[in-house]
PDB file of N, CA and C in Angstrom:
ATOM      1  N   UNK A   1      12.176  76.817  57.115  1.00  0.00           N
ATOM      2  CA  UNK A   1      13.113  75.921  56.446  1.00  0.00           C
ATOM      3  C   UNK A   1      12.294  74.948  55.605  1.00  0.00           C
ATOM      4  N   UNK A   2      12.531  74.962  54.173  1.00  0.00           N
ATOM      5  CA  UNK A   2      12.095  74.294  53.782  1.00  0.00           C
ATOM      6  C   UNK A   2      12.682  72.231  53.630  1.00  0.00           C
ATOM      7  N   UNK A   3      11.505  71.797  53.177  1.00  0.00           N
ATOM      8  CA  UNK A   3      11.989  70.178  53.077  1.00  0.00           C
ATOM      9  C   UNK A   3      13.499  69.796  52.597  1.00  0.00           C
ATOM     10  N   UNK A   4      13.642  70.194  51.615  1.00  0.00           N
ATOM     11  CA  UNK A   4      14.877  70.069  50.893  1.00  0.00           C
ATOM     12  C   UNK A   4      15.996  70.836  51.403  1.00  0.00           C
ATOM     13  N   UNK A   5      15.762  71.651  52.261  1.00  0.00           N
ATOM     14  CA  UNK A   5      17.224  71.815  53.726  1.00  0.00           C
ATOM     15  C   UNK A   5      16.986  71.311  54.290  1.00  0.00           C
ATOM     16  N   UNK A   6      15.871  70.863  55.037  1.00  0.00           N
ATOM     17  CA  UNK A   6      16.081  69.799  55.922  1.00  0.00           C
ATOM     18  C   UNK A   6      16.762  68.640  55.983  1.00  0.00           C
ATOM     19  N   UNK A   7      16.347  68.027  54.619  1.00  0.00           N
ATOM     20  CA  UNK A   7      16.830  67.162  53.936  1.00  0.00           C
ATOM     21  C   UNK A   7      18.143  67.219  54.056  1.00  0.00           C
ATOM     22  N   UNK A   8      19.057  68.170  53.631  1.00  0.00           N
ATOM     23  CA  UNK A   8      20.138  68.320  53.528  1.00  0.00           C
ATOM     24  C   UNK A   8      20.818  68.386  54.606  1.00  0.00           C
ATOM     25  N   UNK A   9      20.492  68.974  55.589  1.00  0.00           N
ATOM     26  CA  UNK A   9      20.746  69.557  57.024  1.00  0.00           C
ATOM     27  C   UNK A   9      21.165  68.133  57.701  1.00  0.00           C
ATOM     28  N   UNK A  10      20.302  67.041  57.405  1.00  0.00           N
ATOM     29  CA  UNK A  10      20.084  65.819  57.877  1.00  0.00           C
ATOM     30  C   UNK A  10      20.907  65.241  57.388  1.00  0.00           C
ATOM     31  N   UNK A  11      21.243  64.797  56.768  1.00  0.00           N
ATOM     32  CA  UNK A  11      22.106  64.136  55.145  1.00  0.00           C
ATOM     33  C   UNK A  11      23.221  64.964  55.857  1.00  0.00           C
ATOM     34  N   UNK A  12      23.566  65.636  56.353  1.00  0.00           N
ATOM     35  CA  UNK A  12      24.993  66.060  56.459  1.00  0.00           C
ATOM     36  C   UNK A  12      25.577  65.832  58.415  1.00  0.00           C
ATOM     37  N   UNK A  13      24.441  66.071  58.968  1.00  0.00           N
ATOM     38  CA  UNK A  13      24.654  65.383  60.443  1.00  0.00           C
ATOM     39  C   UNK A  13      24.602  64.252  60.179  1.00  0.00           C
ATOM     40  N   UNK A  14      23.591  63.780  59.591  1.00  0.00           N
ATOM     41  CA  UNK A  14      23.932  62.008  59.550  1.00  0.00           C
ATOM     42  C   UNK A  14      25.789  61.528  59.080  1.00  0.00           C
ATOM     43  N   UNK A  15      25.924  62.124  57.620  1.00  0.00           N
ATOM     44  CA  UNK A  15      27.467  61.796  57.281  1.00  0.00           C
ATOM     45  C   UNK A  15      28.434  61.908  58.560  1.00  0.00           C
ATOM     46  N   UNK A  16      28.230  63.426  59.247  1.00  0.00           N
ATOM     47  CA  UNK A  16      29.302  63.443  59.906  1.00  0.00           C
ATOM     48  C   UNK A  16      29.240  62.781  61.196  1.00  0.00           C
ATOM     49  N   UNK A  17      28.283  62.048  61.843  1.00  0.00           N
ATOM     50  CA  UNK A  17      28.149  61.358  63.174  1.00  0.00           C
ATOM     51  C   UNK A  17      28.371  59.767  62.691  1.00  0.00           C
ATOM     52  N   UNK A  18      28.309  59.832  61.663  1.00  0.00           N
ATOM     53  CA  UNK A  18      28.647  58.400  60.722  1.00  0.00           C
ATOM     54  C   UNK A  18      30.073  58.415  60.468  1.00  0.00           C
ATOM     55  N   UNK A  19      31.089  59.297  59.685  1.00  0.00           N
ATOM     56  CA  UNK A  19      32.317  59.717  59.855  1.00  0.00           C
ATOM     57  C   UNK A  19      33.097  59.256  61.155  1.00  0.00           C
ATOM     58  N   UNK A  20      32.315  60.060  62.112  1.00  0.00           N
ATOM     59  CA  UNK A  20      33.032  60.290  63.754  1.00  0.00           C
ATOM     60  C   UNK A  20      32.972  58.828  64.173  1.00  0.00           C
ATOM     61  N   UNK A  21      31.804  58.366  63.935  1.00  0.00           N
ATOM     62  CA  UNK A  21      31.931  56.772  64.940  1.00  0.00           C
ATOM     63  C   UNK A  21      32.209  56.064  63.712  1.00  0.00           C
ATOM     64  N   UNK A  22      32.216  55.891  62.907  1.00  0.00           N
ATOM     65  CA  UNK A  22      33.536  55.275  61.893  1.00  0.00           C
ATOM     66  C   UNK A  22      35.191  54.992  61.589  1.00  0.00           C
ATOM     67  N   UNK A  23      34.999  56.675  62.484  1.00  0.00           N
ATOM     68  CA  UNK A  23      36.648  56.539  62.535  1.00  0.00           C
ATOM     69  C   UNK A  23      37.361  56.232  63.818  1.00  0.00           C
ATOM     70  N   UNK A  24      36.247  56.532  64.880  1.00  0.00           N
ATOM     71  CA  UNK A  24      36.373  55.717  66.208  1.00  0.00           C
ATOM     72  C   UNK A  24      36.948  54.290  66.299  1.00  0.00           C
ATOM     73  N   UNK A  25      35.957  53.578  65.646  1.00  0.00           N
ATOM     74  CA  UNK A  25      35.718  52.559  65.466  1.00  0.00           C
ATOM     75  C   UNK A  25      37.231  51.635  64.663  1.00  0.00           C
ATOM     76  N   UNK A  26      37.505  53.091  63.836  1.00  0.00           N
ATOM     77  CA  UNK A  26      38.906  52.392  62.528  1.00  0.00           C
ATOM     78  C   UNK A  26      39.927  53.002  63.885  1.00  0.00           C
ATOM     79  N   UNK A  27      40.479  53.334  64.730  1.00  0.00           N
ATOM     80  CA  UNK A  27      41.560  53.920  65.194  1.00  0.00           C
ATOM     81  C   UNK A  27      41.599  55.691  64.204  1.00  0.00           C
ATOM     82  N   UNK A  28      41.081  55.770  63.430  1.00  0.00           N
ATOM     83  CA  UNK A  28      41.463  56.545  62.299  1.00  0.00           C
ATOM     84  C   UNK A  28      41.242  58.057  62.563  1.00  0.00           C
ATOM     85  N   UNK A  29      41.867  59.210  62.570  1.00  0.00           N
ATOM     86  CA  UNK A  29      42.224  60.865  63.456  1.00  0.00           C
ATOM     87  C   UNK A  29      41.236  61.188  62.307  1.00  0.00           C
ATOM     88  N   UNK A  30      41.311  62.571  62.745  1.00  0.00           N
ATOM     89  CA  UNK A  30      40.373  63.416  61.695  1.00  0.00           C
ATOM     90  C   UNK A  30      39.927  64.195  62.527  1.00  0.00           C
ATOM     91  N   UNK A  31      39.605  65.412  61.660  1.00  0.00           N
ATOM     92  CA  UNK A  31      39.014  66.894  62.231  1.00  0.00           C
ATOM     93  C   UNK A  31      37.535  66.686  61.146  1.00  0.00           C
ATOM     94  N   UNK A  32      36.234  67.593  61.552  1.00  0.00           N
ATOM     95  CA  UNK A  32      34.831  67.861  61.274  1.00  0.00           C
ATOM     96  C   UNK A  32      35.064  67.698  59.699  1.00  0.00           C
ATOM     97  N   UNK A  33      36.088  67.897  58.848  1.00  0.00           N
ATOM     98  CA  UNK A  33      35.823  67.995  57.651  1.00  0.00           C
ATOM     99  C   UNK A  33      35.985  66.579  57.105  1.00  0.00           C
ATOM    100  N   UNK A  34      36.892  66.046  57.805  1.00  0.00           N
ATOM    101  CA  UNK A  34      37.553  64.253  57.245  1.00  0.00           C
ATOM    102  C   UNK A  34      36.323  63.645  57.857  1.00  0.00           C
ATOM    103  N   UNK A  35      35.485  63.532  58.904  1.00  0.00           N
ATOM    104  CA  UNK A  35      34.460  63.043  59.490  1.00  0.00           C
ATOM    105  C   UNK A  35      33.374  63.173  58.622  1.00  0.00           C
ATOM    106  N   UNK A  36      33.241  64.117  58.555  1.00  0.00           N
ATOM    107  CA  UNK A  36      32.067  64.979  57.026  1.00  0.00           C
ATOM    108  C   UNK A  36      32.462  63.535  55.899  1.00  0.00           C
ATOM    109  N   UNK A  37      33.089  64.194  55.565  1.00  0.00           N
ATOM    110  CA  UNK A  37      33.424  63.504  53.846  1.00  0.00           C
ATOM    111  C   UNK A  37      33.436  62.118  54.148  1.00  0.00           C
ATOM    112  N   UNK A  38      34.162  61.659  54.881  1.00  0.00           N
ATOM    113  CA  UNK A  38      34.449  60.182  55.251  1.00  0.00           C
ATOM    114  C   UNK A  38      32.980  59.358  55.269  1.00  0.00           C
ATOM    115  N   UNK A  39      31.989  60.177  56.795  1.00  0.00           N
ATOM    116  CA  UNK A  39      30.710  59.465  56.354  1.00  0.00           C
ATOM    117  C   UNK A  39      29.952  59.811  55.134  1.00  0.00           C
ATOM    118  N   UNK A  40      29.882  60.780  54.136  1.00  0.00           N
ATOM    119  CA  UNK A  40      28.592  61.449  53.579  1.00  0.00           C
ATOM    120  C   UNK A  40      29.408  60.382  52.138  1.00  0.00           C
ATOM    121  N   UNK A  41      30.637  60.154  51.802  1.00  0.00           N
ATOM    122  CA  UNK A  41      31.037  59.275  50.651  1.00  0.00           C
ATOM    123  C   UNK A  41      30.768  57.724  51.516  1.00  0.00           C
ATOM    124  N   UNK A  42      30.855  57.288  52.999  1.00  0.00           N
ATOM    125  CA  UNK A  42      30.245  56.202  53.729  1.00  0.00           C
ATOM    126  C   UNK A  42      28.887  56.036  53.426  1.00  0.00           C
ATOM    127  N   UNK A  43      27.716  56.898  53.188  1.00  0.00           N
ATOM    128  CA  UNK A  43      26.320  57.005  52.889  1.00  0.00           C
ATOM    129  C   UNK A  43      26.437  56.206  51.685  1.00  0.00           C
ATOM    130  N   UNK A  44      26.812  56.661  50.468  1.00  0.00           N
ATOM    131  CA  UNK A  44      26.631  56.611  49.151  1.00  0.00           C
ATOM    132  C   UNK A  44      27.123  55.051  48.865  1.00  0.00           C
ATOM    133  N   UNK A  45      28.287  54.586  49.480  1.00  0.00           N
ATOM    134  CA  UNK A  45      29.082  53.735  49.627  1.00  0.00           C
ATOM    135  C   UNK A  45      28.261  52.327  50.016  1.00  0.00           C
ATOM    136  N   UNK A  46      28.181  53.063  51.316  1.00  0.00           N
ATOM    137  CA  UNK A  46      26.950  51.696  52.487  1.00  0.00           C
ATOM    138  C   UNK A  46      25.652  51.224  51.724  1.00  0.00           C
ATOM    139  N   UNK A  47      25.107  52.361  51.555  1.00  0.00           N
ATOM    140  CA  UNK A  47      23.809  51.977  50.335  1.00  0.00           C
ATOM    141  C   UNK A  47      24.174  51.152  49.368  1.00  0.00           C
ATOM    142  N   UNK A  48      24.837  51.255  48.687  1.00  0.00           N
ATOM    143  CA  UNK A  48      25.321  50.908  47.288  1.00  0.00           C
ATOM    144  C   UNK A  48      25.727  49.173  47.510  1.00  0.00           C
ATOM    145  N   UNK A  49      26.605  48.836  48.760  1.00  0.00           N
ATOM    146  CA  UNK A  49      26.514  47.158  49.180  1.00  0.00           C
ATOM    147  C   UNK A  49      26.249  47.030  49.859  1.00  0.00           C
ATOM    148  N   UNK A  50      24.861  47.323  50.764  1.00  0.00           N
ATOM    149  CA  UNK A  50      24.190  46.446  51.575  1.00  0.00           C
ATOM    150  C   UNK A  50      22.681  46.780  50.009  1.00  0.00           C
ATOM    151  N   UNK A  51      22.336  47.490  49.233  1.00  0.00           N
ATOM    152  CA  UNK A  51      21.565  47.356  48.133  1.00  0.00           C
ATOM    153  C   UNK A  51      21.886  46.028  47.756  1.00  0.00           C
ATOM    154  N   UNK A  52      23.154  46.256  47.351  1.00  0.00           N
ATOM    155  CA  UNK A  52      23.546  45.007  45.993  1.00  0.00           C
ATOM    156  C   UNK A  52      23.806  43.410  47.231  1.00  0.00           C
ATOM    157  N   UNK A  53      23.952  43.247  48.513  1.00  0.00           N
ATOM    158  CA  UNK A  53      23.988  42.160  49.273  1.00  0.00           C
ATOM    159  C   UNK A  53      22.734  42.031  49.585  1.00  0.00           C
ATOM    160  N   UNK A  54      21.562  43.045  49.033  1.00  0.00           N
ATOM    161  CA  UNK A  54      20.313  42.521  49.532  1.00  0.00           C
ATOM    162  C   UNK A  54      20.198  42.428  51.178  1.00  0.00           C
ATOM    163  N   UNK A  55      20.837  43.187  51.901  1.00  0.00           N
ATOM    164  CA  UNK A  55      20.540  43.704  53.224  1.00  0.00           C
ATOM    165  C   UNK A  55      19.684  44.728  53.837  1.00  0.00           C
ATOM    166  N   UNK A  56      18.600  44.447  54.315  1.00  0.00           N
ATOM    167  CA  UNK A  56      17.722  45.742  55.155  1.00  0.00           C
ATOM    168  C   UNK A  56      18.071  45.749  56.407  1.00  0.00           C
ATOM    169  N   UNK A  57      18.477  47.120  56.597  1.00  0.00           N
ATOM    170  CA  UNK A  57      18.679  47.767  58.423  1.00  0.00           C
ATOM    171  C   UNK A  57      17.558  47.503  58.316  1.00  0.00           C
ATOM    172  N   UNK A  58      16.688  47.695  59.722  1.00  0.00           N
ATOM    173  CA  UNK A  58      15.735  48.197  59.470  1.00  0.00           C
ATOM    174  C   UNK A  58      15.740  47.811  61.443  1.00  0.00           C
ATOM    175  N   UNK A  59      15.661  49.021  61.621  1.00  0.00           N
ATOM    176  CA  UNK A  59      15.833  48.894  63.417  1.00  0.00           C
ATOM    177  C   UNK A  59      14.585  49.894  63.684  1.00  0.00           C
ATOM    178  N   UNK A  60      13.314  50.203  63.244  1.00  0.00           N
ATOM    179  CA  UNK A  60      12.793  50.883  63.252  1.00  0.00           C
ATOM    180  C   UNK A  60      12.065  52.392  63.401  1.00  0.00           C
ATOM    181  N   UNK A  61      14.026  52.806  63.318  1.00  0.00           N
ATOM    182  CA  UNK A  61      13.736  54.403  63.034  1.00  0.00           C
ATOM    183  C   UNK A  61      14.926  54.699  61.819  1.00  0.00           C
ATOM    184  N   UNK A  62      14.310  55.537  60.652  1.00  0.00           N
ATOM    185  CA  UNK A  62      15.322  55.727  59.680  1.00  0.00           C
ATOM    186  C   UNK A  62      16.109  56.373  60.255  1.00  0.00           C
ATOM    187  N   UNK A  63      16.370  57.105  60.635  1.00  0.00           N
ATOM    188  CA  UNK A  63      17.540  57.943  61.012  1.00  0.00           C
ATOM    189  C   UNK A  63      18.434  56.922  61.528  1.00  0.00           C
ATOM    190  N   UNK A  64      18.227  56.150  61.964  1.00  0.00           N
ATOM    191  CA  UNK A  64      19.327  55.080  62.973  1.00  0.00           C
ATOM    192  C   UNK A  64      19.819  54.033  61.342  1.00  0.00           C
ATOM    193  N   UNK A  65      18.673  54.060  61.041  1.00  0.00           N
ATOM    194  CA  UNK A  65      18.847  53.173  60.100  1.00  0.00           C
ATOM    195  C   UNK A  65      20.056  53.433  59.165  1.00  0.00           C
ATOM    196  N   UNK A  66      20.182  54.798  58.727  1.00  0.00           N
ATOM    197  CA  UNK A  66      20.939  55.387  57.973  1.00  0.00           C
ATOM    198  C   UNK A  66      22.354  55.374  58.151  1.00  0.00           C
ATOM    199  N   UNK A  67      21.832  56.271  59.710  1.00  0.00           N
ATOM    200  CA  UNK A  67      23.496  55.954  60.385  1.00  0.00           C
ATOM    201  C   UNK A  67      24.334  55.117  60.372  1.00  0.00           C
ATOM    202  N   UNK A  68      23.425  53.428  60.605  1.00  0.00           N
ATOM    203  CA  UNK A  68      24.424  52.268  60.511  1.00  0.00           C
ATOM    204  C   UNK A  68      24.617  52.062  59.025  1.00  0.00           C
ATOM    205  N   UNK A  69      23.936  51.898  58.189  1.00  0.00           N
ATOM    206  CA  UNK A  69      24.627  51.701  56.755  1.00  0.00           C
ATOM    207  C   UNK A  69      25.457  52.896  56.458  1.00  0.00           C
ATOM    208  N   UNK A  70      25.208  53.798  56.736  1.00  0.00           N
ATOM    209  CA  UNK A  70      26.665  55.404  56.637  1.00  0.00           C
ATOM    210  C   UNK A  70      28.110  54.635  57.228  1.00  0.00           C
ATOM    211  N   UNK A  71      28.107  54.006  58.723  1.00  0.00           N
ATOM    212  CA  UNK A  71      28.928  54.011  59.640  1.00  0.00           C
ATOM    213  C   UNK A  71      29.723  52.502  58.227  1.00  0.00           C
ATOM    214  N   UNK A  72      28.831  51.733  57.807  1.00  0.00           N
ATOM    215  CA  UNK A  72      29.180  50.399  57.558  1.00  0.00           C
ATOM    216  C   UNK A  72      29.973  51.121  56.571  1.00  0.00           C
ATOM    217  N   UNK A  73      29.441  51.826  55.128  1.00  0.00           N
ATOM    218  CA  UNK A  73      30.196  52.569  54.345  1.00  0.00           C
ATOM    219  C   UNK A  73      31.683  53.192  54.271  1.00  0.00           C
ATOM    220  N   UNK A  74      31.527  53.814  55.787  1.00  0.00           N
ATOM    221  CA  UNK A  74      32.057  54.825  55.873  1.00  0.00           C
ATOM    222  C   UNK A  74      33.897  53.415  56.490  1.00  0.00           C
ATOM    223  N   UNK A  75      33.151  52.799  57.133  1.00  0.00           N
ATOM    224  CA  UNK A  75      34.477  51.750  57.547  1.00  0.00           C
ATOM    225  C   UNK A  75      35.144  51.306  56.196  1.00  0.00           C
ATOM    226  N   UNK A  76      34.280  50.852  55.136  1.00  0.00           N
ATOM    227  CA  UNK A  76      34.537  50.388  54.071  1.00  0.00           C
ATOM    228  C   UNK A  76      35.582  50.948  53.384  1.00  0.00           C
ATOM    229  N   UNK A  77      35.443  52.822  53.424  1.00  0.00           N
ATOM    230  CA  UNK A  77      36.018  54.018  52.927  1.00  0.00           C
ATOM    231  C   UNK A  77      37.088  53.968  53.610  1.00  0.00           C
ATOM    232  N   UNK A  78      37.091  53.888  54.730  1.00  0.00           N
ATOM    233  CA  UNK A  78      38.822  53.887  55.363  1.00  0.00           C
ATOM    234  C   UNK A  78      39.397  52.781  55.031  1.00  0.00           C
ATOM    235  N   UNK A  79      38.790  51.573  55.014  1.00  0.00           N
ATOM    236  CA  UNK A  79      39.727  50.266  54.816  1.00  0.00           C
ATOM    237  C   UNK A  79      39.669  50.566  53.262  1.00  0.00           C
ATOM    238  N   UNK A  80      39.553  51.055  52.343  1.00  0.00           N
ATOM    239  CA  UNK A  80      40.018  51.328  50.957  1.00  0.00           C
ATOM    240  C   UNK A  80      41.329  52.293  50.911  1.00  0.00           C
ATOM    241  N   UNK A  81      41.101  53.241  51.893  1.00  0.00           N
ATOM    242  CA  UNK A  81      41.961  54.522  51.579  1.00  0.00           C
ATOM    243  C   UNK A  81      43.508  54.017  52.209  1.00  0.00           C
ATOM    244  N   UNK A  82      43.282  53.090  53.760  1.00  0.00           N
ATOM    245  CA  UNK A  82      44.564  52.542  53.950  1.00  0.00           C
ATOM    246  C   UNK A  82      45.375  51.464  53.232  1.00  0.00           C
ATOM    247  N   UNK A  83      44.501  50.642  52.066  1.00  0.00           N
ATOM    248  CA  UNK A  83      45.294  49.760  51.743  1.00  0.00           C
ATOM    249  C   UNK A  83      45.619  50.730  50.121  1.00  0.00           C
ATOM    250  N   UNK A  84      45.226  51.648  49.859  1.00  0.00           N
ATOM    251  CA  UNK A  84      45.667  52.244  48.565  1.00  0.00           C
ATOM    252  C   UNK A  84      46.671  53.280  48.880  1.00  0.00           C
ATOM    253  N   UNK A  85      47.275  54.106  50.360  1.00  0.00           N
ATOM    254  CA  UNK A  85      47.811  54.270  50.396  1.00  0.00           C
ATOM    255  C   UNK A  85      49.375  53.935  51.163  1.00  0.00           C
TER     256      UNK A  85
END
């Protein structure tokens, strides 16, 4: 396996364990695919304002690290999707 599946491989367990305890967390249902999408657009999301708030995780393992800015994202993503619909 090369780097760049790994990469990916990772990037996509991360979204969806970010998803799952996101939506835990919101009351919010979902099957592997809404968990998927929910965290992996939570990734892109979380980065994007804890970047621009000038916030570092930094709990000293990336992977954890990720997860919580995914999970922070990914809450963000549901509290958008319930007040727009």
């Amino acid at each position: 396996m090369n780097t760049d599946t790994k990469s990916l491989v990772i990037f996509l367990i991360v979204g969806l364990v970010s998803g799952l305890l996101a939506s835990i967390l919101m009351g919010a249902g979902g099957g592997l695919i809404y968990y998927l999408v929910v965290g992996v657009i939570g990734a892109f999301v979380g980065g994007f304002v804890l970047n621009a708030l000038k916030v570092n995780i930094a709990t000293g393992n990336p992977i954890i690290n990720q997860i919580i800015t995914s999970v922070i994202g990914a809450i963000i993503v549901i509290i958008l999707a319930r007040f727009l619909s």
